[in-house]
Protein backbone atom coordinates (compact mmCIF):
# COMPACT_ATOMS: atom_id res chain seq x y z
CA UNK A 1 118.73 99.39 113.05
CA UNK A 2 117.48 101.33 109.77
CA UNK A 3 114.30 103.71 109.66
CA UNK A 4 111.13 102.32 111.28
CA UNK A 5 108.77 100.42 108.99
CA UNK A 6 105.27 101.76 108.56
CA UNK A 7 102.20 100.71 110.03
CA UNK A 8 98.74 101.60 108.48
CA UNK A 9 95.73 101.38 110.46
CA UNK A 10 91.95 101.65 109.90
CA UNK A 11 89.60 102.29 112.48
CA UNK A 12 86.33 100.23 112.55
CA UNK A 13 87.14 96.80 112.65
CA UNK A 14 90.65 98.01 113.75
CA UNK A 15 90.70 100.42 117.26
CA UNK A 16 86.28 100.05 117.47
CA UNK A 17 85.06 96.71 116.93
CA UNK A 18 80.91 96.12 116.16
CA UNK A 19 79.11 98.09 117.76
CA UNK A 20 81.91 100.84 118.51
CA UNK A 21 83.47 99.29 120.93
CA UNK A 22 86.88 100.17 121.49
CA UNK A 23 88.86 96.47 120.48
CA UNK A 24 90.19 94.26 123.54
CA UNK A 25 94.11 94.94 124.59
CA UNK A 26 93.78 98.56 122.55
CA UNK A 27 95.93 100.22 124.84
CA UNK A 28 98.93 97.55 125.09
CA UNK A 29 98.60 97.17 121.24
CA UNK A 30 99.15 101.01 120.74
CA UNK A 31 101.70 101.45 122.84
CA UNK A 32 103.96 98.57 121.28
CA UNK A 33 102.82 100.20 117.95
CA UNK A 34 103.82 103.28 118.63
CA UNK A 35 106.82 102.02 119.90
CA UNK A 36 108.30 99.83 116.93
CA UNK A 37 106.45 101.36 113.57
CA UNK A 38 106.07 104.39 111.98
CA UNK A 39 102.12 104.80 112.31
CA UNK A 40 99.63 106.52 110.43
CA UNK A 41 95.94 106.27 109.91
CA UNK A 42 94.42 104.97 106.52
CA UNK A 43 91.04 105.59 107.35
CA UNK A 44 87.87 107.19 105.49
CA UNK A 45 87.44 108.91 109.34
CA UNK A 46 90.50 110.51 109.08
CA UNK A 47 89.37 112.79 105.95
CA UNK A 48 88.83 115.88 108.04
CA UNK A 49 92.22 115.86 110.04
CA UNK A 50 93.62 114.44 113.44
CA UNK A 51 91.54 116.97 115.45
CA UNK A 52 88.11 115.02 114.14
CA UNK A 53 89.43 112.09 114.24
CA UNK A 54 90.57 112.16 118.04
CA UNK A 55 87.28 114.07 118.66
CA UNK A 56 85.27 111.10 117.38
CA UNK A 57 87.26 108.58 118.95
CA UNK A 58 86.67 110.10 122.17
CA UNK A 59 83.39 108.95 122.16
CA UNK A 60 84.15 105.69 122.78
CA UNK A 61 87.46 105.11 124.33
CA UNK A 62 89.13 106.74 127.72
CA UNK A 63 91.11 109.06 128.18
CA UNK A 64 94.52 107.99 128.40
CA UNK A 65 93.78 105.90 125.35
CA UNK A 66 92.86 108.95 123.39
CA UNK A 67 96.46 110.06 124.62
CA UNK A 68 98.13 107.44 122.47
CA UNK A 69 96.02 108.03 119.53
CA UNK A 70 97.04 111.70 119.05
CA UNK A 71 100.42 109.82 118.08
CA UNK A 72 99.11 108.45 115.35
CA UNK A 73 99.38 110.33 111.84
CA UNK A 74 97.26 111.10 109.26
CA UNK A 75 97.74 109.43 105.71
CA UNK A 76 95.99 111.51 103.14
CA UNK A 77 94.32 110.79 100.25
CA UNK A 78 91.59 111.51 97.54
CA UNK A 79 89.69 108.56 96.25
CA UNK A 80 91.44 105.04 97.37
CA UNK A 81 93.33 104.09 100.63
CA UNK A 82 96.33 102.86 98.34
CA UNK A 83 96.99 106.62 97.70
CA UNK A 84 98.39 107.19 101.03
CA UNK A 85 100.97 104.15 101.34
CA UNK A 86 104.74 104.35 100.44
CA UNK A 87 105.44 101.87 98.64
CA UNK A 88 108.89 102.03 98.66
CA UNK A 89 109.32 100.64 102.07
CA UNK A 90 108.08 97.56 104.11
CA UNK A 91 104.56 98.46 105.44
CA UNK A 92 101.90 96.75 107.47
CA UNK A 93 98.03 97.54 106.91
CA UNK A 94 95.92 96.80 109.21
CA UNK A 95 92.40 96.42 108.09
CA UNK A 96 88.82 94.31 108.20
CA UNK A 97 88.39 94.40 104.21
CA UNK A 98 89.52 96.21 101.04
CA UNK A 99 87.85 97.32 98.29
CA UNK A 100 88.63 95.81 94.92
CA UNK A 101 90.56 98.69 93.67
CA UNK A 102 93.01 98.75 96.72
CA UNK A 103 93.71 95.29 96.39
CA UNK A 104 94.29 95.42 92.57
CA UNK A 105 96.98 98.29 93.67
CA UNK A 106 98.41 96.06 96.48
CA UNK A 107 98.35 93.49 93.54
CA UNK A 108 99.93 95.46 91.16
CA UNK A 109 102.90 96.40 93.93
CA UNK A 110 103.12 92.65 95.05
CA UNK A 111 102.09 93.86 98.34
CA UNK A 112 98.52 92.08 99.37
CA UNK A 113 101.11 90.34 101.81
CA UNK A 114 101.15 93.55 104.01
CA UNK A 115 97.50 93.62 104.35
CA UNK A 116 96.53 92.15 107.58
CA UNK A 117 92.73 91.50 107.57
CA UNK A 118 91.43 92.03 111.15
CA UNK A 119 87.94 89.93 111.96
CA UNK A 120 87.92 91.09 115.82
CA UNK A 121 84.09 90.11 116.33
CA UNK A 122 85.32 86.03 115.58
CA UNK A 123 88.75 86.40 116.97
CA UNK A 124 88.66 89.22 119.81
CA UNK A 125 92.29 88.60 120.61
CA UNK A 126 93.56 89.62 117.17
CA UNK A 127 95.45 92.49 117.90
CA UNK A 128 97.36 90.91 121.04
CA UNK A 129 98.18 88.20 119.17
CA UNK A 130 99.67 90.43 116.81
CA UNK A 131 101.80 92.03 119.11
CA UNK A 132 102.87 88.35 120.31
CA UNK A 133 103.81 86.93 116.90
CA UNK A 134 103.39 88.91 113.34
CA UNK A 135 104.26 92.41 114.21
CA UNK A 136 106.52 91.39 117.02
CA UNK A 137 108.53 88.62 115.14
CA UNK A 138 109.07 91.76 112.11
CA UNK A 139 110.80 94.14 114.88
CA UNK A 140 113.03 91.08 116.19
CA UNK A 141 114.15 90.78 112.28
CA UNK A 142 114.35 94.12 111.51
CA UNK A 143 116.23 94.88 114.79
CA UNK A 144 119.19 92.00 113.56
């Protein structure tokens, strides 16, 4: 099996849902994560480092969840999201909405595919359902 593929995750709409609530099945869906992709945060939260980023987290989700999150890395970047992403491998981004400019670039890369747009208010499930068929289904391929 070759190098993990990458996993890009935002966090409202993706690990705090409306209202800042941390999403349903958070802690099974980071663990497989963490498991199976190489995952980094792509978040406008994420600006001032992993320290602030656990620190605001912590706000609103236990403890041993905050565990899991200080695995996750930070993606960096100036203006747009799209800065941040290698496009030179398979990648996964996990996020509510884009802005017009990030999904020119995912455009322009023939890459909107990646994006997976999360709605958990209408579909609370969304990110074990992930881990049941997308993101699963990609390791089982990779993996042969």
């Amino acid at each position: 099996m070759g190098q993990k593929q990458n996993l890009y995750l935002g966090i409202d709409g993706v690990i705090l849902t409306k209202g800042v609530v941390p999403a349903l099945h958070l802690d099974r869906f980071l663990e497989f994560i963490l498991s199976a992709y190489n995952v980094s945060w792509l978040s406008t939260r994420c600006l001032h480092g992993p320290d602030a980023t656990v620190e605001y987290l912590s706000k609103f989700v236990s403890p041993e969840t905050i565990g899991l999150l200080k695995k996750v890395k930070v993606a960096t970047f100036l203006l747009d999201k799209t800065e941040a992403i290698d496009f030179s491998r398979e990648f996964f981004w996990l996020e509510p909405d884009l802005f017009d400019s990030e999904r020119k670039v995912l455009l322009a890369h023939d890459r909107l595919h990646s994006w997976i747009k999360l709605d958990l208010v209408r579909y609370p499930n969304q990110l074990m359902n992930l881990v049941n068929n997308k993101l699963y289904k990609k390791v089982l391929t990779d993996a042969n």
